[in-house]
Protein backbone atom coordinates (compact mmCIF):
# COMPACT_ATOMS: atom_id res chain seq x y z
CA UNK A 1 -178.15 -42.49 -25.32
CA UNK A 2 -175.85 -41.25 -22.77
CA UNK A 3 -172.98 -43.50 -20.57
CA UNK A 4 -170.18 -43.23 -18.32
CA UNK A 5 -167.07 -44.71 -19.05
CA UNK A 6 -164.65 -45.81 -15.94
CA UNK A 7 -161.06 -46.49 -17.38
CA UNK A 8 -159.07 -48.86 -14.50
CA UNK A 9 -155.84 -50.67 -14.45
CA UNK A 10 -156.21 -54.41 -14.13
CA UNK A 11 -154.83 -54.36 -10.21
CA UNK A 12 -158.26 -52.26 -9.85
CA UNK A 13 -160.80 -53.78 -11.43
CA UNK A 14 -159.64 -56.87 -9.96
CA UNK A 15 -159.88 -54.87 -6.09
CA UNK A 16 -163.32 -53.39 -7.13
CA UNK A 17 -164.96 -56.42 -8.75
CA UNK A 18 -162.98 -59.26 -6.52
CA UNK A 19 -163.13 -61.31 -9.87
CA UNK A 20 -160.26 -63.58 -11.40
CA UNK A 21 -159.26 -60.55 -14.32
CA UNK A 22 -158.40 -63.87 -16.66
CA UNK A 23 -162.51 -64.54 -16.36
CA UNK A 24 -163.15 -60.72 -16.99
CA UNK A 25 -160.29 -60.35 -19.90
CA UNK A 26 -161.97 -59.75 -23.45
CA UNK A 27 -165.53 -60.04 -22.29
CA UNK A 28 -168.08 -57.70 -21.76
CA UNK A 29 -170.05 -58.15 -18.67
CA UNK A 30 -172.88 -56.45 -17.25
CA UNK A 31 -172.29 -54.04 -14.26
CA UNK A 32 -174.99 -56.41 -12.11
CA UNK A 33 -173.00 -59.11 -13.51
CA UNK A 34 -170.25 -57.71 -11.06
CA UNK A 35 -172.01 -55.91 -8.82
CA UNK A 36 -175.51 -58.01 -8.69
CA UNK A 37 -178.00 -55.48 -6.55
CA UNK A 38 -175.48 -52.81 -6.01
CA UNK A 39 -174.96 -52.38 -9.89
CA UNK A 40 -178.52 -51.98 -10.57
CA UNK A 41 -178.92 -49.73 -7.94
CA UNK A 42 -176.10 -47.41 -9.20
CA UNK A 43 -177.40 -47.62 -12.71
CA UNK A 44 -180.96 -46.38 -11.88
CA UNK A 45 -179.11 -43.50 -9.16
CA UNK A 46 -177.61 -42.56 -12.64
CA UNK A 47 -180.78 -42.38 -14.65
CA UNK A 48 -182.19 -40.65 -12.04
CA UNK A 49 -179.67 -37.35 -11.57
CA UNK A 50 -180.08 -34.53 -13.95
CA UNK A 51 -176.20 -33.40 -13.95
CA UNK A 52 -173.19 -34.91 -14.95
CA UNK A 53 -171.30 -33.57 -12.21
CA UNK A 54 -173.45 -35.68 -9.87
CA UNK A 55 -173.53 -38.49 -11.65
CA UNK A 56 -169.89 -38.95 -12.30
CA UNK A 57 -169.58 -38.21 -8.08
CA UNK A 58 -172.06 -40.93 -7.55
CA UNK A 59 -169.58 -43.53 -9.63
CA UNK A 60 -166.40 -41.94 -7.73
CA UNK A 61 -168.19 -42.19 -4.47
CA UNK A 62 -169.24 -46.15 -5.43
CA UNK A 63 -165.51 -46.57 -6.86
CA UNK A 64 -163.32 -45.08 -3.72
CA UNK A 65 -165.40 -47.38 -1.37
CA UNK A 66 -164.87 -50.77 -3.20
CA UNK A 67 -161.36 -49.74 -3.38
CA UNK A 68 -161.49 -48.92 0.53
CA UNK A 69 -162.71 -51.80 1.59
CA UNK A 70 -160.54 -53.99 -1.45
CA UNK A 71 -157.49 -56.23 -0.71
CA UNK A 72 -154.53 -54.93 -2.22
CA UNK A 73 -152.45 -56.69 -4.72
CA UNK A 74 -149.70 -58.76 -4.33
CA UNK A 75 -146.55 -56.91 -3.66
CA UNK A 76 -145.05 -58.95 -6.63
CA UNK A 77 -147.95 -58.23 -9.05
CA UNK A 78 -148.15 -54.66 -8.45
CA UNK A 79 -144.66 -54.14 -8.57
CA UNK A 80 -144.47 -55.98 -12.06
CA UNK A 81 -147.60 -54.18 -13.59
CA UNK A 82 -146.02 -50.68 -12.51
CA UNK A 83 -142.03 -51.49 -13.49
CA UNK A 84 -143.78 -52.54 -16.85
CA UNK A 85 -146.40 -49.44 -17.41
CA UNK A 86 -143.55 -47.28 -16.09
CA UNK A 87 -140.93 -48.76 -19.53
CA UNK A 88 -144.15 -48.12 -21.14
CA UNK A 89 -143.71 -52.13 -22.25
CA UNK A 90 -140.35 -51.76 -22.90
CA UNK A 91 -139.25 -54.12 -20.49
CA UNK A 92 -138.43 -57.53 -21.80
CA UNK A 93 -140.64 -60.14 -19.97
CA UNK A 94 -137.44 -62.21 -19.03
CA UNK A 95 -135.53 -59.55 -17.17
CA UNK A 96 -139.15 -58.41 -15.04
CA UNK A 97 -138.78 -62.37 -13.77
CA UNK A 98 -134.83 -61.81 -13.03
CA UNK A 99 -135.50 -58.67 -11.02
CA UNK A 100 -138.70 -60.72 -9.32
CA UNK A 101 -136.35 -63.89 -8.57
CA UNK A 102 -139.11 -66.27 -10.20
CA UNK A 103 -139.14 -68.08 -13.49
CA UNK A 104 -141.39 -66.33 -16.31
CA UNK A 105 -143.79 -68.96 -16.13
CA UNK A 106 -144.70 -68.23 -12.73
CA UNK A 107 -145.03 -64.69 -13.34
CA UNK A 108 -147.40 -65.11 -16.92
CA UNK A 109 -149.46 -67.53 -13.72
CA UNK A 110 -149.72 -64.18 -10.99
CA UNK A 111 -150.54 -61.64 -14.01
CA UNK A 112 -153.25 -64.21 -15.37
CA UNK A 113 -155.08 -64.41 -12.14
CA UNK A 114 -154.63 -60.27 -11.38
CA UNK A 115 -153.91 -59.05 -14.58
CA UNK A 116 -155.93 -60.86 -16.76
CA UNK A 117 -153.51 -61.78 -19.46
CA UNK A 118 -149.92 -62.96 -19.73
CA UNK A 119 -147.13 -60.48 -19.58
CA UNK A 120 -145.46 -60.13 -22.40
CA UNK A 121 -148.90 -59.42 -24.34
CA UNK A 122 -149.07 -56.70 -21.86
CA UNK A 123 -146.40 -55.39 -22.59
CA UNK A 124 -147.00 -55.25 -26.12
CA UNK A 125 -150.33 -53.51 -25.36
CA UNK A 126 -148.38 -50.88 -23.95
CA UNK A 127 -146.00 -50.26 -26.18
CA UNK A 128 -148.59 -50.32 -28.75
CA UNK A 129 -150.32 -47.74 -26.43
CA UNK A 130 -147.65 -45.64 -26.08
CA UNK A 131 -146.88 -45.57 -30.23
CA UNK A 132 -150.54 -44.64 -30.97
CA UNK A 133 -150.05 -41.92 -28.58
CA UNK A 134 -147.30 -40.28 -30.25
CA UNK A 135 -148.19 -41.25 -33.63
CA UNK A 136 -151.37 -39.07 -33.29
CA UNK A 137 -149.82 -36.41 -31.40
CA UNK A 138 -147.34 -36.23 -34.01
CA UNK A 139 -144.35 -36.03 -31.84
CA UNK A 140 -141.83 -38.12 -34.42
CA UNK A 141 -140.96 -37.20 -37.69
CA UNK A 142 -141.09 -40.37 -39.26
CA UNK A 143 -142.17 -44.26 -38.74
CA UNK A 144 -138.73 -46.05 -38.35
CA UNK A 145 -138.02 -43.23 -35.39
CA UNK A 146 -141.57 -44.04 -34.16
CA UNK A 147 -140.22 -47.55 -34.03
CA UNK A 148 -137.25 -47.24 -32.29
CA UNK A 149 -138.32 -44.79 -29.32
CA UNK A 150 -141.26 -46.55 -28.39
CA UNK A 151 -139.15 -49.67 -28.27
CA UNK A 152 -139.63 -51.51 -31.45
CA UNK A 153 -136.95 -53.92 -33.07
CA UNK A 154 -137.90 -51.68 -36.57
CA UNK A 155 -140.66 -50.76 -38.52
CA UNK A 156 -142.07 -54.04 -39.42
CA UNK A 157 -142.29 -54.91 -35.89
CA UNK A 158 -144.35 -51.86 -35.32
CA UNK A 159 -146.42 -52.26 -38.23
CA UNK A 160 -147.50 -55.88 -36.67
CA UNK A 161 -148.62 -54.48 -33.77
CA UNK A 162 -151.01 -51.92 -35.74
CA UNK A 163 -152.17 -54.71 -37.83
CA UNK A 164 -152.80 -57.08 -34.64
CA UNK A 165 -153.92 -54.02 -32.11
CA UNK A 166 -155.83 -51.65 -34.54
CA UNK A 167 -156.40 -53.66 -37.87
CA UNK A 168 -154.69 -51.39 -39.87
CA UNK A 169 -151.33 -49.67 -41.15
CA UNK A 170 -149.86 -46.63 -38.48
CA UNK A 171 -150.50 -44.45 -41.81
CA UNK A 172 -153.96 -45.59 -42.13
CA UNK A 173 -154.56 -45.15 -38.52
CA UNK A 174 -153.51 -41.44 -38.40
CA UNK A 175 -155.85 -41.16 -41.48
CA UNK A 176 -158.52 -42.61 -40.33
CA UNK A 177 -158.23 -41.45 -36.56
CA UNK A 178 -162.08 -40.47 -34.79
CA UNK A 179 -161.36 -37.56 -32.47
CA UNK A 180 -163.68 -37.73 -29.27
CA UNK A 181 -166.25 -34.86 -29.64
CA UNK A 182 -168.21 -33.96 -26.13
CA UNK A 183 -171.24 -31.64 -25.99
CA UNK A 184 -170.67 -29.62 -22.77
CA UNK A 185 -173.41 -27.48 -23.29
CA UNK A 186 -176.05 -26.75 -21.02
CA UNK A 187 -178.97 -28.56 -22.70
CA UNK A 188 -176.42 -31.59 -22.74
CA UNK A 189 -176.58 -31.66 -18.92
């Protein structure tokens, strides 16, 4: 079996796919689904090319022309999704809509339609994101520290996001972590 995965931020997908993300968020949808001809097309280019290098060109070529020809965001949108990647989810939902000048209803309505899911879930994505990050590249030397540098209110509040996010304990997670193993050798090609 062989793929190619294509990781994109929500303001993309939505550019590339011109879907509503809040129809696209936690589903799994074919790429004709999207793409109708021009997805099955692509897939059977991919099939067809004996090297990886050309294959992943063939999805960057198909990628940098939907975004090309894409509408962009809304200033508003953008500019929340990046002030809240940037904090890394640190940034309380409330004070995003202060430094917007709308009320936080309005902006869980904008990230819905772009986004694909309200804000302040996003931003717990991202923190969660961000802890899993360090937690496996063991950059703090315990849990509560974990906690509070990756902007937890303590421990327990990080442990809830490991139970919601990953189904298990940080501890557990480390454990239990997969590590991503690639064959890069010729015969893989």
């Amino acid at each position: 079996m062989r793929g190619v995965q294509v990781d994109l931020t929500p303001l993309a997908t939505r550019m590339i796919f011109r879907e509503s993300m809040h129809s696209l968020a936690r589903e799994v949808v074919g790429l004709e689904d999207l793409l109708g001809c021009e997805g099955r097309v692509l897939e059977e280019r991919l099939i067809e090319v004996d090297m990886w290098q050309e294959r992943f060109d063939l999805v960057e070529r198909m990628l940098a022309a939907k975004l090309q020809a894409a509408e962009p965001p809304p200033p508003d949108v953008d500019w929340a999704w990046r002030r809240l990647a940037a904090s890394r989810g640190r940034l309380r939902v409330a004070e995003l809509a202060t430094e917007l000048g709308c009320s936080r209803k309005h902006l869980a309505a904008r990230f819905r339609e772009h986004v694909g899911l309200p804000p302040k879930l996003v931003a717990r994505m991202l923190r969660f994101r961000h802890a899993s990050d360090r937690l496996l590249g063991a950059t703090s030397s315990s849990l509560s520290e974990l906690a509070a540098t990756c902007g937890y209110y303590d421990q327990a509040h990080l442990d809830r996001d490991f139970r919601d996010f990953a189904q298990t304990t940080p501890t557990a997670y480390v454990a239990e972590r997969v590590t991503f193993v690639q064959d890069t050798s010729p015969a893989a090609s």
